[in-house]
Structure formats: structure tokens, C-alpha cells
Protein backbone atom coordinates (compact mmCIF):
# COMPACT_ATOMS: atom_id res chain seq x y z
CA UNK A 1 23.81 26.39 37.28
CA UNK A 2 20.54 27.76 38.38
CA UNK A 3 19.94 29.15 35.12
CA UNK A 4 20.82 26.18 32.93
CA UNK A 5 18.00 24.04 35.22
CA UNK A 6 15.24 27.04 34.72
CA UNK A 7 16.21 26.76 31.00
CA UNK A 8 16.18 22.83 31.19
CA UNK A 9 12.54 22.92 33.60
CA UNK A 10 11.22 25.89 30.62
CA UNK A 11 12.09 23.38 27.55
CA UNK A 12 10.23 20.53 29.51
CA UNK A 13 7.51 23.07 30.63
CA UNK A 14 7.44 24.23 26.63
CA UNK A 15 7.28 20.74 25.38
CA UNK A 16 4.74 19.40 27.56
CA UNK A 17 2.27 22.08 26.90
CA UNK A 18 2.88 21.32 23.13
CA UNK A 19 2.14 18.01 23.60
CA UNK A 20 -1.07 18.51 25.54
CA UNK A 21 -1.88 21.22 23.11
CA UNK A 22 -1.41 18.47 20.25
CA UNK A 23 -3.52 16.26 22.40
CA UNK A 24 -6.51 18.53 22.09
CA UNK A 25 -6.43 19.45 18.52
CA UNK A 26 -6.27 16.06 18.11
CA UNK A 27 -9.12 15.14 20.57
CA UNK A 28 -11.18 17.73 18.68
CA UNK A 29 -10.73 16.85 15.13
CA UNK A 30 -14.04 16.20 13.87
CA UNK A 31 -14.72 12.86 11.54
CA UNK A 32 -17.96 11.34 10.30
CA UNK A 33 -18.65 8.40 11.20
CA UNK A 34 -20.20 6.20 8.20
CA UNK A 35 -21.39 3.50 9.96
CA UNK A 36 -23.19 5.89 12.21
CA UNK A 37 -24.15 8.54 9.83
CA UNK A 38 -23.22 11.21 11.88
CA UNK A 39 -20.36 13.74 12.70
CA UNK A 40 -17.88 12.70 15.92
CA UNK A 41 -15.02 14.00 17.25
CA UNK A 42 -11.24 11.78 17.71
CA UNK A 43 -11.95 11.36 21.13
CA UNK A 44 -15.54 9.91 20.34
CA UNK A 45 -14.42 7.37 17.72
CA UNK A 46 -10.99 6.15 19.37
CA UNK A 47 -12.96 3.45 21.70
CA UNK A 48 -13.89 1.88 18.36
CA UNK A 49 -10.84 2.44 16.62
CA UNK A 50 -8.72 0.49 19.64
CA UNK A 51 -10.69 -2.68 18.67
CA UNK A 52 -8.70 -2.93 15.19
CA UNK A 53 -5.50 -4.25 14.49
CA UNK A 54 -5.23 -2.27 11.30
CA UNK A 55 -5.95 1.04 11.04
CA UNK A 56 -5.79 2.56 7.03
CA UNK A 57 -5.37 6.10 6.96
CA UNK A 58 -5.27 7.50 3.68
CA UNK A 59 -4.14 10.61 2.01
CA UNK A 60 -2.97 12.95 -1.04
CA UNK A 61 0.61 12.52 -0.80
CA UNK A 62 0.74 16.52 -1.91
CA UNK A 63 -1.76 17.38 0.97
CA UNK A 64 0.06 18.41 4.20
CA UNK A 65 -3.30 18.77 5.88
CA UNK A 66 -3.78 14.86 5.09
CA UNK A 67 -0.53 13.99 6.78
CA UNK A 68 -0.94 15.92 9.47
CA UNK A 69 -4.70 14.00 10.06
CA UNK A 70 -2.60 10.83 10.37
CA UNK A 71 -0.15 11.60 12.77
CA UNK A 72 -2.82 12.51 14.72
CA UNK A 73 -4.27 8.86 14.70
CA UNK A 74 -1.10 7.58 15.08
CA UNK A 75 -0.94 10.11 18.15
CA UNK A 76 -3.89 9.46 19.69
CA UNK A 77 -3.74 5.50 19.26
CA UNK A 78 0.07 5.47 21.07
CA UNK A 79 -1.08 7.83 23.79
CA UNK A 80 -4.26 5.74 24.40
CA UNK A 81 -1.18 2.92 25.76
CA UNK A 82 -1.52 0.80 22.79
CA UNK A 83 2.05 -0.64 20.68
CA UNK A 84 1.71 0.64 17.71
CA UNK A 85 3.38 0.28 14.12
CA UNK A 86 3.29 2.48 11.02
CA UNK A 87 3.00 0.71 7.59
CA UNK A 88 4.35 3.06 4.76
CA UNK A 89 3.32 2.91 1.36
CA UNK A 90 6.14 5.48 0.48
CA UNK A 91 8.81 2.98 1.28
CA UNK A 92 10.26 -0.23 -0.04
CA UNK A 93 10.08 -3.58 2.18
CA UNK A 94 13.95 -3.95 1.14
CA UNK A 95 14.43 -0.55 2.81
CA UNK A 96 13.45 -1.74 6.08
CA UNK A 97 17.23 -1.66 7.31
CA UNK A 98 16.90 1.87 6.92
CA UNK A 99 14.09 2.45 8.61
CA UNK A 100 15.22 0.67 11.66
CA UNK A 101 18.23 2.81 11.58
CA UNK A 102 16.04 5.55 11.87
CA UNK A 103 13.94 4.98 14.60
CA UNK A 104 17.00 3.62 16.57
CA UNK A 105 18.98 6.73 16.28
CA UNK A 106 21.68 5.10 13.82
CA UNK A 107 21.38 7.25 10.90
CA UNK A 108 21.52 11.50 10.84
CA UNK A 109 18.59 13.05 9.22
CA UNK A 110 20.37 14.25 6.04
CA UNK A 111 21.44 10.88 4.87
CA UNK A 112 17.98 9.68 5.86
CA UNK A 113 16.72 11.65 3.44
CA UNK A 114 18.41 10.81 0.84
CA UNK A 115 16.96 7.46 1.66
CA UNK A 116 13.71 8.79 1.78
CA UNK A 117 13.92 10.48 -2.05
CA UNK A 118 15.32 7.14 -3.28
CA UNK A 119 11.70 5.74 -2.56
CA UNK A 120 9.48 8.39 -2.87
CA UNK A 121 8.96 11.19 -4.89
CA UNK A 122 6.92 13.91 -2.92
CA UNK A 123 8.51 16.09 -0.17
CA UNK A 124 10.24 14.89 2.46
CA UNK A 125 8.48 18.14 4.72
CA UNK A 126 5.01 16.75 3.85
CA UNK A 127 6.20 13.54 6.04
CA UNK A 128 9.05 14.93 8.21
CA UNK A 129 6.80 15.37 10.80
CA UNK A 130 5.69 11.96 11.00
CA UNK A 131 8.90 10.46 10.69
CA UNK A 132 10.13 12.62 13.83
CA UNK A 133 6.92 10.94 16.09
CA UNK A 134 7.98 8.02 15.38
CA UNK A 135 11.33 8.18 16.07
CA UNK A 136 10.82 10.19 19.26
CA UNK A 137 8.19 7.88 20.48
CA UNK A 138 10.17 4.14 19.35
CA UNK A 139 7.29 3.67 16.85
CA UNK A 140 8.50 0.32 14.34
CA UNK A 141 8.28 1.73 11.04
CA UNK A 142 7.41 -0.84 8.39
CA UNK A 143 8.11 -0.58 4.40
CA UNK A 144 4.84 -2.17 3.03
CA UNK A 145 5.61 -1.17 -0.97
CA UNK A 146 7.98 -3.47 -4.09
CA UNK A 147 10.36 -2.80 -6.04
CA UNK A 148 9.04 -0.10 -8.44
CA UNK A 149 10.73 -2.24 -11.30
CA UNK A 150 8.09 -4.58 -10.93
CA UNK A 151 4.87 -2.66 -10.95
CA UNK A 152 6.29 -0.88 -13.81
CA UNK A 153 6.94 -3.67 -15.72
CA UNK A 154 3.34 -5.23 -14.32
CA UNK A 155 1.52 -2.14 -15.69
CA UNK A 156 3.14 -2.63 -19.03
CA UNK A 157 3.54 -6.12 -19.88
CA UNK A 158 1.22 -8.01 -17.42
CA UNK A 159 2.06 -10.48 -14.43
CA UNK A 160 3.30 -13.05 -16.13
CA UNK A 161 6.60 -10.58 -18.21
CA UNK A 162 8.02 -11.23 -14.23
CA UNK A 163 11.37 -12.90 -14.56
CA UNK A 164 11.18 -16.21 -11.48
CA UNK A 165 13.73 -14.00 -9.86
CA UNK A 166 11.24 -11.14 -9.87
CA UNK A 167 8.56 -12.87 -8.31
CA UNK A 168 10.91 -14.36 -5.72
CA UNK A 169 11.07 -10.85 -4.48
CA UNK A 170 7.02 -10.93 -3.94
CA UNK A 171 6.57 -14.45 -3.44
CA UNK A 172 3.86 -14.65 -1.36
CA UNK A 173 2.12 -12.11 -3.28
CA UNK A 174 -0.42 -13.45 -5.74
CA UNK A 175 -2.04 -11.64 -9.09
CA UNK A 176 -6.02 -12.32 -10.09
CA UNK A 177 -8.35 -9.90 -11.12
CA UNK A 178 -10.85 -10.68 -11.23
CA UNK A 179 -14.30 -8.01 -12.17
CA UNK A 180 -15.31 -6.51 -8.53
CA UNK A 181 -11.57 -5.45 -8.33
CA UNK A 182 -11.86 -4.22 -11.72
CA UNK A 183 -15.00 -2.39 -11.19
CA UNK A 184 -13.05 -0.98 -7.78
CA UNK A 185 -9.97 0.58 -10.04
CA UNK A 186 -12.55 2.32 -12.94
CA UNK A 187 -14.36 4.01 -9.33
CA UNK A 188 -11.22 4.95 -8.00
CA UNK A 189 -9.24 5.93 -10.54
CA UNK A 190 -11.85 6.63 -12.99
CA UNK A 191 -11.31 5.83 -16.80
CA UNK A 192 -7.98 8.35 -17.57
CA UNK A 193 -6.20 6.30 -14.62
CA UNK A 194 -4.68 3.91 -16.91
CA UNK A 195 -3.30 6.44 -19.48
CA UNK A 196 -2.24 4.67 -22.30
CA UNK A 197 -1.69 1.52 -20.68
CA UNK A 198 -3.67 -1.62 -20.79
CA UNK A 199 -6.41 -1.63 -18.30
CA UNK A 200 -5.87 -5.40 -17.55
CA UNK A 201 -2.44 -4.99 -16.56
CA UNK A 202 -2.62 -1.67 -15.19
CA UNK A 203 -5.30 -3.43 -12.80
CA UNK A 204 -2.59 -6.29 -11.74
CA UNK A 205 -0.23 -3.47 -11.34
CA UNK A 206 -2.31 -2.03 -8.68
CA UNK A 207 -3.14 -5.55 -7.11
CA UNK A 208 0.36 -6.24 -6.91
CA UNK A 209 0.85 -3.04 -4.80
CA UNK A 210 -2.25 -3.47 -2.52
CA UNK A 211 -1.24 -7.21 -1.93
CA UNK A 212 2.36 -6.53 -0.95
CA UNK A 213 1.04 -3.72 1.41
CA UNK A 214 -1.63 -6.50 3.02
CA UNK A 215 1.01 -9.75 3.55
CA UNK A 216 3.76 -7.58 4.45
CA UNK A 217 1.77 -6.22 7.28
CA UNK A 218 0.44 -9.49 8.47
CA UNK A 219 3.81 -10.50 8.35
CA UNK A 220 4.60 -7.80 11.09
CA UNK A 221 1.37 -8.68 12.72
CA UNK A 222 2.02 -12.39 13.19
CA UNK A 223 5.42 -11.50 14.69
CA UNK A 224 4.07 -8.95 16.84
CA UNK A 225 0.47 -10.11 17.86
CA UNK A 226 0.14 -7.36 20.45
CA UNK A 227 0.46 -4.65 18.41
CA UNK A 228 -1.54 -2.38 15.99
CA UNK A 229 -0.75 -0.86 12.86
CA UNK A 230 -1.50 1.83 11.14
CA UNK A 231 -0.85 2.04 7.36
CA UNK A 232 -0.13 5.29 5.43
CA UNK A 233 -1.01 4.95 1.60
CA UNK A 234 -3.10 7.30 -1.41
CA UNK A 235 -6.64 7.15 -0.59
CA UNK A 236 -7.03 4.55 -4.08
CA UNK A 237 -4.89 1.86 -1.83
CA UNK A 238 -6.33 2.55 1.10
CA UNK A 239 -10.13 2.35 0.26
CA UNK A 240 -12.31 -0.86 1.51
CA UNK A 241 -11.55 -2.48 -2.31
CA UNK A 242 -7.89 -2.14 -2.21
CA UNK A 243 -5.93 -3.14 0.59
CA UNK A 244 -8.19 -3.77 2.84
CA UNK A 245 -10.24 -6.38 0.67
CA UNK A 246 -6.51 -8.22 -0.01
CA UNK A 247 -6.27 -8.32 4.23
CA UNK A 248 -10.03 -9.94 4.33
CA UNK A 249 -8.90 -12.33 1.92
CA UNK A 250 -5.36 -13.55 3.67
CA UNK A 251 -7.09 -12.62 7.32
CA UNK A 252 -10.06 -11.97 9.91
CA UNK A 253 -8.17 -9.11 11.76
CA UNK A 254 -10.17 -6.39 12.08
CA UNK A 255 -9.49 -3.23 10.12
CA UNK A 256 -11.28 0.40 9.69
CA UNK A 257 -10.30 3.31 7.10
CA UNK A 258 -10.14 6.49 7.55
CA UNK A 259 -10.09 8.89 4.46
CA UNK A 260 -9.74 12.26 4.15
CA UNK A 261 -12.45 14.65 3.68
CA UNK A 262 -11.97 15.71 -0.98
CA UNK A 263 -15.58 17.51 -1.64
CA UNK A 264 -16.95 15.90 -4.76
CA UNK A 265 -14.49 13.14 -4.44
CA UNK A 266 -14.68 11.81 -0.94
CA UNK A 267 -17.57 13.11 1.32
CA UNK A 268 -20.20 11.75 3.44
CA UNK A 269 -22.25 12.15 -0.36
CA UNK A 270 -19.82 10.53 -2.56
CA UNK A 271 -18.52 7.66 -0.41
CA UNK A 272 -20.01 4.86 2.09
CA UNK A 273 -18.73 2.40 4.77
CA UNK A 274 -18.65 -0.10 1.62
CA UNK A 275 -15.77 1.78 0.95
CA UNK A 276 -14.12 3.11 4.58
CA UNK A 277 -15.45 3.56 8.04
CA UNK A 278 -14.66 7.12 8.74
CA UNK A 279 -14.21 10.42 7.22
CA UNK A 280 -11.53 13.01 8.52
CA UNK A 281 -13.07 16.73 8.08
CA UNK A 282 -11.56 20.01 8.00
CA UNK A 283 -8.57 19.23 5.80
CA UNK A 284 -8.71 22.13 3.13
């Protein structure tokens, strides 16, 4: 008996100190601050970052550096005793009954997975990680992307090829692009982004996806006004002219974006706070 409590007490010993250890790194991850114009660490920019009710964090969904910058956000934000929420780009809205089985314990990890692959394509390792915190921690998980049907379709035949019972599946979701938004997708994707597709409806493609991930988080927002949540999504969604400009438009809750460091791509030369708030450094 003795030595099943010293191995109980060394577990709890082991897992605390892994948690403070995670604490630190995450307290000492530097960021640069673009408002500021000058380098910070976590701990110096969370004050700010607790005055937000949305908090974009973006990423390469290859990049297991990038994912492991945003669970320390998500960290740092639910161990400075706010409620927060994870928005996922990587899964459906209709998959939310899944999710909730996951974070309540009601599903095993293998047939989660399988869940997983059904809505997104890169490795479930890349993200296991985060999916664990929040299920360890109670963390709501929320399924901010459609149907890929539709922004298939969108991309090749426009908007208006949606079927009425299409559109009932994104009703609240509007489509006009109009030329800042246009502008946005050339910067952010640059001119190859499109392939062979036509850049109008390639553009309300993209607008469908960053308006879905904006209403279905105010959704959770208005039914949880106490809480904050942080949304997970490629750094062309998560970007100041993405989803964050179809929040402004629906909302006045304040937002900031973090993106991860990309030298050439996204650095304190390349990028402003036009286009997100912080940079996350040390990610290669």
C-alpha cells in the first residue's frame, strides 16, 4: 500500500513539475508586439491579450512548432482563470456532436480519430496535443468550418450554383466581395492561389469560409458571454482581412491575432498590425 501512494504522490509530483515547466516555456516565449514595435515575452503581452474576447492564432497546419505556439495561448489564457473556448478551423460545425463527445469523455481516442481524418487532412499528431488540453482541462471545443461540398462548389461555380438547401446549411452566412477583400486574397495568397480557378469565385470561396468561422463563433459568444475564444485556422484566415474583418463587420468584440513568425513571409518586415497584433518567434 505504501508503495502504490509513493507511486501515486511521484505521478502527481511528475505531472505538476511538467505543468509548471510548461508554464515557463510558455511565460518565456518571445512575440513582437506590432502595435508596440518591439519584442515581449507571453507573460508581458497576456494583460493585453485578457481584454479580447477573440483571440486568432494562426498557423501552417504542417508546422508542429505553430501548434505547439497555440496551445500555449490557449494555456496561458485558461491558467490566467479565464473560460475559455477553442474555435477550429479543421472541423465541421455539423461535427460539433463529436466534439462534445470528446471533451466529455464519451468517445475513445481511436474512433475520435477517425472523426478527426473525416474533416481534416493533416496529421492528427500535429493537433493531438491540443486536443488532449482541452479535454483534460473541460475546454468547449467549437467546429467553426462548412461543409467542404460547398466551398468546393463556391470556388468553381460561384455563390449563386448553391442549391436553397445548400445555403440553408450557412444561412446566416452572406457572400460580397467586394475589392479590399479582393486585394486581401492576391496579398495572402498571392496570384498562383487560385490555380486554375476563377479568381472571383475562388475569392467567395474563401469569404464563405472566413464568414462561417466569424458567425459561428459569435454564435458561441452570445450564448456564453463570459467566455473567450480562441480560434485555430491557416495564417490566410486568420489575418486582420479575413476573419477578423467578417467579426468587425457582424460585431464590436474585441479581437487580436497572433501569427507565427515565416521569414520573408510573416516578420516584423513583411507584416503590420493592419494585418495582426502580434508575432510568435522562435518557431523554425
Amino acid at each position: 500500500m505504501k508503495k502504490m501512494i509513493s507511486v501515486v504522490c511521484l505521478a502527481g509530483l511528475l505531472m505538476s513539475a511538467s505543468s509548471c515547466w510548461a508554464r515557463q516555456d510558455d511565460d518565456n516565449r518571445r512575440m513582437y508586439d506590432l502595435n508596440r514595435e518591439k519584442e515581449l515575452l507571453m507573460s508581458q503581452v497576456l494583460a493585453d491579450l485578457k481584454k479580447n474576447r477573440i483571440v486568432l492564432v494562426g498557423e501552417h497546419h504542417s508546422n508542429r512548432q505553430h501548434h505547439m505556439a497555440q496551445l500555449a495561448v490557449i494555456r496561458a489564457l485558461k491558467e490566467a482563470g479565464l473560460r475559455v473556448a477553442v474555435g477550429l478551423e479543421m472541423f465541421r460545425n455539423e461535427s460539433q456532436p463529436a466534439l462534445d463527445q470528446w471533451i466529455f469523455g464519451e468517445i475513445d481516442d481511436k474512433s475520435f480519430e477517425k472523426i478527426y481524418y473525416d474533416n481534416w487532412n493533416f496529421p492528427w499528431q500535429a493537433y493531438r496535443k491540443i486536443f488532449e488540453y482541452a479535454r483534460n482541462q473541460q475546454i468547449p471545443l467549437i467546429g467553426l468550418n462548412v461543409p467542404r461540398e460547398i466551398t468546393r462548389q463556391v470556388s468553381r461555380n460561384g455563390f449563386k450554383s448553391l442549391s436553397p438547401q445548400q445555403k440553408g446549411k450557412i444561412s446566416e452566412v452572406s457572400c460580397i466581395v467586394d475589392q479590399e477583400y479582393m486585394n486581401y486574397i492576391r496579398k495572402a495568397f498571392g496570384g498562383h492561389g487560385h490555380g486554375q480557378l476563377n479568381f472571383i469565385y475562388f475569392c467567395e470561396a474563401q469569404l464563405v469560409w472566413d464568414s462561417a468561422m466569424a458567425v459561428y463563433t459569435l454564435d458561441y459568444l452570445k450564448k456564453n458571454p463570459d467566455s473567450i475564444v480562441v480560434i485555430l485556422s491557416g495564417t490566410g484566415h486568420a489575418q486582420k482581412g479575413a476573419v477578423p474583418r467578417q467579426i468587425r463587420v457582424r460585431s464590436n468584440l474585441p479581437y487580436a491575432v497572433i501569427l507565427p513568425e515565416i521569414p520573408g513571409s510573416i516578420d516584423a518586415a513583411t507584416i503590420s498590425n493592419a494585418d495582426a497584433d502580434y508575432i510568435m518567434l522562435d518557431l523554425q
